[in-house]
N, C-alpha and C. Protein backbone atom coordinates (compact mmCIF):
# COMPACT_ATOMS: atom_id res chain seq x y z
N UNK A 1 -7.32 15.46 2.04
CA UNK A 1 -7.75 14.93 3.31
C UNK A 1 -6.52 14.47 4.09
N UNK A 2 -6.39 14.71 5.42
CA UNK A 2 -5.44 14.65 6.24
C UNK A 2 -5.38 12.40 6.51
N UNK A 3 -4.04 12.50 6.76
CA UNK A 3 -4.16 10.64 7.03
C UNK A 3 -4.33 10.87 8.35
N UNK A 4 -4.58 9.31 8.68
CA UNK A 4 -4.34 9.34 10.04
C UNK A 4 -2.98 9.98 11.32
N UNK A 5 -2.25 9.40 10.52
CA UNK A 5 -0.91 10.21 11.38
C UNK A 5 -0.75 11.54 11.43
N UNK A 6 -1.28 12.51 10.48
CA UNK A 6 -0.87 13.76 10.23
C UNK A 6 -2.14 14.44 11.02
N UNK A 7 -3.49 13.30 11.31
CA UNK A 7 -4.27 13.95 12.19
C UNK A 7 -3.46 13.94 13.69
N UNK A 8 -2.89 12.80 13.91
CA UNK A 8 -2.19 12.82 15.62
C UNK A 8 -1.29 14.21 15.67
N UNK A 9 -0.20 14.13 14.67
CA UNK A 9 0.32 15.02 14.25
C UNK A 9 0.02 16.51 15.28
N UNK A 10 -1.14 16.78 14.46
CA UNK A 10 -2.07 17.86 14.59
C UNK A 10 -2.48 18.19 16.18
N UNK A 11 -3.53 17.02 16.08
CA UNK A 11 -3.74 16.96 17.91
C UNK A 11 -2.50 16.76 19.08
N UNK A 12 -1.66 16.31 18.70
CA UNK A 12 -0.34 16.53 19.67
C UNK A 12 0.49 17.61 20.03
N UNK A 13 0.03 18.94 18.83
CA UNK A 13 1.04 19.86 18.76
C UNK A 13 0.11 20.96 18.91
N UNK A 14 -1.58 20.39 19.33
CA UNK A 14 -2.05 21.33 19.26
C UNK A 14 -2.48 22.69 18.64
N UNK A 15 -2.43 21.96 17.51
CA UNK A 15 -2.73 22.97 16.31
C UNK A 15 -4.20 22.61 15.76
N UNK A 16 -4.87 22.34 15.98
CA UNK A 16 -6.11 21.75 15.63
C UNK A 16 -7.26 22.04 16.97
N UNK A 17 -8.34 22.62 16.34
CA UNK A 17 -9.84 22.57 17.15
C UNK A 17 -10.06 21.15 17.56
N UNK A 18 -11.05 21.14 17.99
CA UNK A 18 -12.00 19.99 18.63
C UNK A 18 -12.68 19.78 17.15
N UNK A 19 -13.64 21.39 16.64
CA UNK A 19 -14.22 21.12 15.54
C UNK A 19 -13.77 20.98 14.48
N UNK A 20 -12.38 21.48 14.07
CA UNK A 20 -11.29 21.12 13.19
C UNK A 20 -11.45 19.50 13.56
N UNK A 21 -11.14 18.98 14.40
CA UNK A 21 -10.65 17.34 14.61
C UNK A 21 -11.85 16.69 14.14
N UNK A 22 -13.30 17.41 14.63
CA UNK A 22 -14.45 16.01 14.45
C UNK A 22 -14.44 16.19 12.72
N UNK A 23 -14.01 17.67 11.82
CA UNK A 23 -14.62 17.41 10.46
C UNK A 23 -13.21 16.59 9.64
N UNK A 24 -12.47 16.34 10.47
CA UNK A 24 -11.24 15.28 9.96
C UNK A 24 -11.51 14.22 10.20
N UNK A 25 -12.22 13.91 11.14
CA UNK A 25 -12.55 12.57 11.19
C UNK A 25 -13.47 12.10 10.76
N UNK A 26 -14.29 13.29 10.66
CA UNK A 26 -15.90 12.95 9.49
C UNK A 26 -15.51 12.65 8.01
N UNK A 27 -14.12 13.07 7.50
CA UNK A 27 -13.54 12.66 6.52
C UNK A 27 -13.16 11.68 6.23
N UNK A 28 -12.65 11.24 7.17
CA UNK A 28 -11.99 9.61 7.18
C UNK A 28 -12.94 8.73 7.54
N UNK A 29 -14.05 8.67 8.01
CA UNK A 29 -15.33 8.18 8.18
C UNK A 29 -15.92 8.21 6.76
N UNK A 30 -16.22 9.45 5.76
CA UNK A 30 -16.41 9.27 4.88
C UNK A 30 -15.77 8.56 3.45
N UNK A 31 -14.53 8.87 3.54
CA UNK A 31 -13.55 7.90 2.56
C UNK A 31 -13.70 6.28 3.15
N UNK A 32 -13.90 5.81 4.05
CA UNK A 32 -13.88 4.44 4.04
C UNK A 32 -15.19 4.12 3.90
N UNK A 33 -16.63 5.13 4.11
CA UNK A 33 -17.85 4.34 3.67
C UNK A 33 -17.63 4.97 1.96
N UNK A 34 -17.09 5.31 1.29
CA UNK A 34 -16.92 5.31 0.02
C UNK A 34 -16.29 3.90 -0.81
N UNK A 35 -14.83 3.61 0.26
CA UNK A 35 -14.10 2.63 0.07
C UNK A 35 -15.26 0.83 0.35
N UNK A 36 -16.13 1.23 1.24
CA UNK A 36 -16.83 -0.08 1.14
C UNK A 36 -17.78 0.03 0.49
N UNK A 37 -18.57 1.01 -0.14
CA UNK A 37 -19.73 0.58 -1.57
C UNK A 37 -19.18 0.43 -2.56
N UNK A 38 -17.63 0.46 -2.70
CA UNK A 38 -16.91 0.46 -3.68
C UNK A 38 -16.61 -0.99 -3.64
N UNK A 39 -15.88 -1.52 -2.78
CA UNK A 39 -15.92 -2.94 -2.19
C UNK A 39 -17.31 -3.96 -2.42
N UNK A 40 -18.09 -3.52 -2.31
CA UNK A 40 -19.91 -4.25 -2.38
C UNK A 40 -19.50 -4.43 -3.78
N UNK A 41 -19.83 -3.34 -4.18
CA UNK A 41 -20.48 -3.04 -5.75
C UNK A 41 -19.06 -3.97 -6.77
N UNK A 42 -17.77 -3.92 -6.34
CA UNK A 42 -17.04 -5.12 -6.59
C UNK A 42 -17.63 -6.43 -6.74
N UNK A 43 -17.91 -6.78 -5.82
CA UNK A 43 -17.91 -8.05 -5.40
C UNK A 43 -19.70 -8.85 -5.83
N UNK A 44 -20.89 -7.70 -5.59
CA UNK A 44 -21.85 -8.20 -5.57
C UNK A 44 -22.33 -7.59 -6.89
N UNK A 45 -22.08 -6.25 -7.72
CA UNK A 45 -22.09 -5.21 -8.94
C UNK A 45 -23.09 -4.39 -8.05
N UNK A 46 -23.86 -3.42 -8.70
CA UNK A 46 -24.71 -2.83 -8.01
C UNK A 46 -25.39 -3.05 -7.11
N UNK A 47 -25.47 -2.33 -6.17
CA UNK A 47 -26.22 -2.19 -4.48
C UNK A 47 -27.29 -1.41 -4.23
N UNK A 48 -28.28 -1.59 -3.91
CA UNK A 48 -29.47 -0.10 -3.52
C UNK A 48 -28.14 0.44 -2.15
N UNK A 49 -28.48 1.94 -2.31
CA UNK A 49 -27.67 2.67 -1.77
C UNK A 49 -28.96 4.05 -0.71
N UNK A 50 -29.91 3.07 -0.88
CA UNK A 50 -30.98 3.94 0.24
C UNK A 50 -31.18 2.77 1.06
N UNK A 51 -31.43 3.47 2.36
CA UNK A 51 -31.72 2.88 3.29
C UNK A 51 -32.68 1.54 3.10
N UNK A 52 -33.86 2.29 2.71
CA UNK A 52 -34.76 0.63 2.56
C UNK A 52 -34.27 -0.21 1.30
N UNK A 53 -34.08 0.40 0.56
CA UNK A 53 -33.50 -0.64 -0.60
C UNK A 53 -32.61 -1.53 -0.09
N UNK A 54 -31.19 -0.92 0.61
CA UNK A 54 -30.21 -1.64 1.17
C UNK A 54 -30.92 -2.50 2.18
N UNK A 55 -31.85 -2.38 3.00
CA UNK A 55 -32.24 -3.42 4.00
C UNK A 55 -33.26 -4.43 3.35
N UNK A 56 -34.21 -3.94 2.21
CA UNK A 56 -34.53 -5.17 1.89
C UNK A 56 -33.55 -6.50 0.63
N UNK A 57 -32.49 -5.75 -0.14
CA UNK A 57 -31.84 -6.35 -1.04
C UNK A 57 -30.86 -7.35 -0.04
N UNK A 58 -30.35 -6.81 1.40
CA UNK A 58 -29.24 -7.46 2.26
C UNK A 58 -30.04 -8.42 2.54
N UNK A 59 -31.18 -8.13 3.42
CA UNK A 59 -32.23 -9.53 3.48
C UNK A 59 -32.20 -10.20 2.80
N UNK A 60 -32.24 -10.15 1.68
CA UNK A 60 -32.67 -10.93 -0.30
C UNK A 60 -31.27 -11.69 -0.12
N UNK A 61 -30.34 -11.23 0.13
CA UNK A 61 -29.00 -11.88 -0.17
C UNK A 61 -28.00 -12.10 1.02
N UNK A 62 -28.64 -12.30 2.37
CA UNK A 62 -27.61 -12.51 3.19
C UNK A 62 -26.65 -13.98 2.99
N UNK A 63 -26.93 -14.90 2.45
CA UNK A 63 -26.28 -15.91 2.78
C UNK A 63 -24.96 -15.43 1.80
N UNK A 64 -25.22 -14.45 0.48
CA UNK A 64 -24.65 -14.15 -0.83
C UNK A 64 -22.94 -13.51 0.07
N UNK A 65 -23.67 -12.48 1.17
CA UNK A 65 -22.94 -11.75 1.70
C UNK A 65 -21.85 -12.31 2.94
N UNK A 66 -22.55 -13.07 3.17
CA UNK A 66 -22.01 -13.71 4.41
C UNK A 66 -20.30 -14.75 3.68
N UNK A 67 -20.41 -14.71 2.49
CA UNK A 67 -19.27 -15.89 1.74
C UNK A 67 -18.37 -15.18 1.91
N UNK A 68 -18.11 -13.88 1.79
CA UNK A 68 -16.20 -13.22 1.95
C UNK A 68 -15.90 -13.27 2.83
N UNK A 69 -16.38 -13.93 3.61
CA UNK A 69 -15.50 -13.50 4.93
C UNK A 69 -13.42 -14.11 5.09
N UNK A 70 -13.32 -14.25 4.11
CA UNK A 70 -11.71 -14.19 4.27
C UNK A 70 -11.00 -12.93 3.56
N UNK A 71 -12.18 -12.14 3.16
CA UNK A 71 -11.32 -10.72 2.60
C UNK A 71 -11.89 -10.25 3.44
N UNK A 72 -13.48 -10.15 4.03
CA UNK A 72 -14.13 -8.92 4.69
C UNK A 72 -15.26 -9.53 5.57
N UNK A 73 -15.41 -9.23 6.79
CA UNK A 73 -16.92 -9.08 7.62
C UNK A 73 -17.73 -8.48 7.19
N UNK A 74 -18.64 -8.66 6.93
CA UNK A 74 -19.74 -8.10 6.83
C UNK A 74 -20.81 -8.65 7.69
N UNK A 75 -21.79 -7.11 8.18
CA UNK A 75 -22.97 -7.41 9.05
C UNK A 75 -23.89 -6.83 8.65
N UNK A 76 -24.95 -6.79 7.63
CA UNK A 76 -25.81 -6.22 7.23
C UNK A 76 -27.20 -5.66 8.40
N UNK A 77 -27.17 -4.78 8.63
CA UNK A 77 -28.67 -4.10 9.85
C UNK A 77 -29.38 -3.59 9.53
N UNK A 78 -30.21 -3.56 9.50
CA UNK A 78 -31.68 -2.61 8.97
C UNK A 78 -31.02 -1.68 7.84
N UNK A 79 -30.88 -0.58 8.25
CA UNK A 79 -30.62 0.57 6.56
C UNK A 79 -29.17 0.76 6.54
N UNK A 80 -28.30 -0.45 7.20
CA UNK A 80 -26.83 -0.29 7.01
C UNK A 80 -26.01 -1.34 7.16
N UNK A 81 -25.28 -1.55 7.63
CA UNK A 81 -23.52 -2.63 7.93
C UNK A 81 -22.86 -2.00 8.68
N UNK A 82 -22.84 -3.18 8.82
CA UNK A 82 -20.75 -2.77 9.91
C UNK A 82 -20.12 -3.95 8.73
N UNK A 83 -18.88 -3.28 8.56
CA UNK A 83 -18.26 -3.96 8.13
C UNK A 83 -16.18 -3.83 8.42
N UNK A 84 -15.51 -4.50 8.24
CA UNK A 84 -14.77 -4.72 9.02
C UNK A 84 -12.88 -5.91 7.72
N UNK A 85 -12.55 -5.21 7.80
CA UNK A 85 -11.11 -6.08 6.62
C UNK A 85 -9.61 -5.95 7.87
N UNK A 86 -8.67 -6.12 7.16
CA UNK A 86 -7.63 -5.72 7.65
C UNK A 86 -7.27 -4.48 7.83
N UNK A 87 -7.29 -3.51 7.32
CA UNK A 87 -7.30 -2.13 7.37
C UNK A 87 -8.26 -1.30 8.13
N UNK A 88 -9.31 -1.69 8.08
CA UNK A 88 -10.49 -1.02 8.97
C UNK A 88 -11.54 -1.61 9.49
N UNK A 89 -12.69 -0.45 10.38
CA UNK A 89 -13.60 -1.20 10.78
C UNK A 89 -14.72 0.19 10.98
N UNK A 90 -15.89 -0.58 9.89
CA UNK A 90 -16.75 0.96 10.02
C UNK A 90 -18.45 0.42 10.57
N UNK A 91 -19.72 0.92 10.90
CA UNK A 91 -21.04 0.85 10.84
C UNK A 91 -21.44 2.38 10.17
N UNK A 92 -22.39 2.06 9.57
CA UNK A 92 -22.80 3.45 8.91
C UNK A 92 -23.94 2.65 8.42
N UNK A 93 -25.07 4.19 8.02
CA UNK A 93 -26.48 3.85 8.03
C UNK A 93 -26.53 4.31 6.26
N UNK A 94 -27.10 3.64 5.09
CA UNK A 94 -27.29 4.49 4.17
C UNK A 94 -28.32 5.49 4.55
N UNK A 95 -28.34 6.50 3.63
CA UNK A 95 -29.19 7.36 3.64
C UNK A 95 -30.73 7.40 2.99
N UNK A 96 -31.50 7.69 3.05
CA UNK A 96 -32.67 7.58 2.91
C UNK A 96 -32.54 7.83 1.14
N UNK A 97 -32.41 9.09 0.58
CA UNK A 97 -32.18 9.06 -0.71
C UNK A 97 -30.64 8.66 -1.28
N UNK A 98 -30.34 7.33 -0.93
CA UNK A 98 -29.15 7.38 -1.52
C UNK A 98 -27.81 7.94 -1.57
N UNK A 99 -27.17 8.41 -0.39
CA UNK A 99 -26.74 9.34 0.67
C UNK A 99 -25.82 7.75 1.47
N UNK A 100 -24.52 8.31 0.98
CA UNK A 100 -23.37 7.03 1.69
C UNK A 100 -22.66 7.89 2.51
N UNK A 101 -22.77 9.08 2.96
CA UNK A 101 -21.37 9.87 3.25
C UNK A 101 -22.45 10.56 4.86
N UNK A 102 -23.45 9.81 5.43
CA UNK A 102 -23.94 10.31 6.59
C UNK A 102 -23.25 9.24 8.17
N UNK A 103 -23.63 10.28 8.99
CA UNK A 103 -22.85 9.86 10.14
C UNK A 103 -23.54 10.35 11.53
N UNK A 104 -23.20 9.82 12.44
CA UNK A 104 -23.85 10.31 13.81
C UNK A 104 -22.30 10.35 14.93
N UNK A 105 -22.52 10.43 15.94
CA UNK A 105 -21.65 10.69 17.09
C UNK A 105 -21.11 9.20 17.50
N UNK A 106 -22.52 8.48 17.67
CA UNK A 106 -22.35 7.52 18.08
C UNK A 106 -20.75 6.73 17.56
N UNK A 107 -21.54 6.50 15.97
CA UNK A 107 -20.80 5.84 15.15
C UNK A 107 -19.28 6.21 15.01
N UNK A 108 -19.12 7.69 14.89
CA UNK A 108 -17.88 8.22 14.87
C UNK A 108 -16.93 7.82 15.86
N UNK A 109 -17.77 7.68 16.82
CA UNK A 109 -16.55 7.28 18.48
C UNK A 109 -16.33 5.99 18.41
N UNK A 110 -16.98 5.07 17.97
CA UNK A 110 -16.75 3.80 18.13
C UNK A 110 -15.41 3.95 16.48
N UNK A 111 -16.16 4.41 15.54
CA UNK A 111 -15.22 4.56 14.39
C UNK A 111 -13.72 4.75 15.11
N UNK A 112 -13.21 5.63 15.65
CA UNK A 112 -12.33 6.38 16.56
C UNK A 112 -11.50 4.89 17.20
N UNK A 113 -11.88 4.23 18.36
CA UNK A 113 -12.10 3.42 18.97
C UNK A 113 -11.62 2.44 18.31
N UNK A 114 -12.41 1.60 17.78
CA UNK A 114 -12.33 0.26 16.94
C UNK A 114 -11.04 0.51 15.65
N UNK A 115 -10.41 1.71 15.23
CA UNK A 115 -9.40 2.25 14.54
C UNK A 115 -8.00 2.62 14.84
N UNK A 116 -8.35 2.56 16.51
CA UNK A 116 -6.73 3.51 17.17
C UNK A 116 -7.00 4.53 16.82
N UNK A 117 -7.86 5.44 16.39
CA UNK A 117 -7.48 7.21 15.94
C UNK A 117 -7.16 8.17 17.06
N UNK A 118 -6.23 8.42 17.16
CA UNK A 118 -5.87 9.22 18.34
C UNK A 118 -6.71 10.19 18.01
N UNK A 119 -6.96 11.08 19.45
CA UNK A 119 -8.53 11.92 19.37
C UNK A 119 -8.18 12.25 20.72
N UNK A 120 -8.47 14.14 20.65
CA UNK A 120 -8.82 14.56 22.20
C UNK A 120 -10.23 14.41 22.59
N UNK A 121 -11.03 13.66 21.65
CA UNK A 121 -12.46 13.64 22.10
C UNK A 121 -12.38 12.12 23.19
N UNK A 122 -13.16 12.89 24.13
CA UNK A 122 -13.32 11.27 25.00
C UNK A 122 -14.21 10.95 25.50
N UNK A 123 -15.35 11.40 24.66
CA UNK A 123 -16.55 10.36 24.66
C UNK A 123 -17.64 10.79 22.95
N UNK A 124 -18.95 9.96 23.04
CA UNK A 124 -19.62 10.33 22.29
C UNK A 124 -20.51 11.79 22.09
N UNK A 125 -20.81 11.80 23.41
CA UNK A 125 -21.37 12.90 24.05
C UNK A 125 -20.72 14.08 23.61
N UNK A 126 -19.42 14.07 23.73
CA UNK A 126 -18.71 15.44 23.80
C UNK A 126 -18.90 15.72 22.04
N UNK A 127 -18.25 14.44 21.05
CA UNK A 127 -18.88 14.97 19.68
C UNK A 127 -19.94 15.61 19.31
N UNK A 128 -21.16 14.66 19.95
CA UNK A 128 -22.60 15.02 20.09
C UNK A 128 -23.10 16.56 19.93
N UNK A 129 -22.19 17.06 20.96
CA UNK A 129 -21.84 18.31 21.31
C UNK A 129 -21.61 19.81 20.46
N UNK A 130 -20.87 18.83 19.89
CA UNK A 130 -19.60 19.65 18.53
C UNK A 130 -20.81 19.44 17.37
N UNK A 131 -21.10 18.67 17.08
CA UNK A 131 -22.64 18.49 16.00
C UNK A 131 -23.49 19.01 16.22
N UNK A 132 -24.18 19.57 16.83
CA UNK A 132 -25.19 20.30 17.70
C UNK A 132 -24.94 21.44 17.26
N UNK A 133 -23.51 22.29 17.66
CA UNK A 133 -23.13 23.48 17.29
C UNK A 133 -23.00 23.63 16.43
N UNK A 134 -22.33 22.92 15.14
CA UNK A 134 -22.14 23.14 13.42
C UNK A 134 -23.80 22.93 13.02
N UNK A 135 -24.50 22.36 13.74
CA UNK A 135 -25.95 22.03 12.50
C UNK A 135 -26.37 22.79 13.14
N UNK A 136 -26.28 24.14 14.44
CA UNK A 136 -27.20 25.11 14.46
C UNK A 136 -26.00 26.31 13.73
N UNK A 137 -25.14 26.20 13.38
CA UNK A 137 -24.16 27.03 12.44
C UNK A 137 -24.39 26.98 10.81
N UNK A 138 -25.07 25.76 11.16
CA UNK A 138 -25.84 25.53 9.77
C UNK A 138 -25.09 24.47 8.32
N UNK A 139 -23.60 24.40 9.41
CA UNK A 139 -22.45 23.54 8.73
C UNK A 139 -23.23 22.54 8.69
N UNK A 140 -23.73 21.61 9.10
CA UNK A 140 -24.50 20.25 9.02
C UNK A 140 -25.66 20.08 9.35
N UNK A 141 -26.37 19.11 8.44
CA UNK A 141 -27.67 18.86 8.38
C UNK A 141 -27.74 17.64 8.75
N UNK A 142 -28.84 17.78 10.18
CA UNK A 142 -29.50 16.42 9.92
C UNK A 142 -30.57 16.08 9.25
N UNK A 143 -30.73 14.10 9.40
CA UNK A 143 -32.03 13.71 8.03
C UNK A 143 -32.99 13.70 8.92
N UNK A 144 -33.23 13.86 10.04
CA UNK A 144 -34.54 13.87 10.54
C UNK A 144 -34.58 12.57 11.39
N UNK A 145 -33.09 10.94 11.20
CA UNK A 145 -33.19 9.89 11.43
C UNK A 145 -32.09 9.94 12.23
N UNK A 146 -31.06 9.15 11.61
CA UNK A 146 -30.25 9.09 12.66
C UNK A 146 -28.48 10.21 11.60
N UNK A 147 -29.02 10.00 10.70
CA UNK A 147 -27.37 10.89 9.97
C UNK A 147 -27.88 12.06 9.92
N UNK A 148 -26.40 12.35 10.16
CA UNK A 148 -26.05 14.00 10.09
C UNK A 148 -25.08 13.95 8.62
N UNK A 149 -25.26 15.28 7.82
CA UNK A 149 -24.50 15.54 6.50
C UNK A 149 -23.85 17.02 6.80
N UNK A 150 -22.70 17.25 6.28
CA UNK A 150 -21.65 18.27 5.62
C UNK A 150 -22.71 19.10 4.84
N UNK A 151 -23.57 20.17 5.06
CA UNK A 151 -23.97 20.69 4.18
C UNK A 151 -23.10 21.45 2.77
């Protein structure tokens, strides 16, 4: 997986798609919601990792969650978090069956945004766009909700 710099890299020299760029950044979107159930499951041991599980167990334990806040933010929302350290800052929805690695447009641009990721994309819309075309290419699936998956 490409780092961040070697994505600017890329987009500066113009060697990189639009759709090349969004599935690099769907990467790095995915390694840090890896890096924070990894982080949870640290700190709290096992997590429901489906949507309703995760929203009713965060309910069960917000005050539990709310104590790190000198390593990490956390914001627990219906079937997900934002969450937020020195290094990064992500929202992501679990997935209905247990599914950590889904994503939407929305999320990605603000991901983008709230990160510094240099990006010729300049808005949500225009990703939106680029997703549309891979999940009728058949590259990605949506759940029917709000994530889209890497088939």
């Amino acid at each position: 997986m490409a780092k961040i710099s070697e994505i600017s890299c890329q987009i500066l020299f113009g060697e990189m798609t639009k759709t090349d760029e969004l599935y690099n950044i769907i990467g790095l979107f995915n390694k840090r919601q890896v890096e924070v159930v990894g982080i949870l499951e640290r700190h709290f041991g096992e997590i429901p990792q489906s949507g309703l599980g995760w929203s009713l167990w965060s309910s069960m334990h917000h005050n539990k969650l709310q104590s790190f806040k000198d390593d990490f933010k956390l914001f627990p929302h219906g079937y997900g978090l934002t969450f937020s350290n020195n290094e990064f800052w992500i929202d992501f929805d679990f997935g209905e069956d247990g599914e950590i690695n889904g994503f939407d447009a929305k999320r990605l641009w603000v991901f983008i945004e709230k990160n510094n990721i240099e990006t010729n994309f300049l808005s949500s819309h225009e990703i939106q766009e680029i997703i549309k075309l891979e999940t009728k290419k058949g590259k990605l699936v949506f759940s029917g909700d709000t994530n889209y998956y890497i088939k």
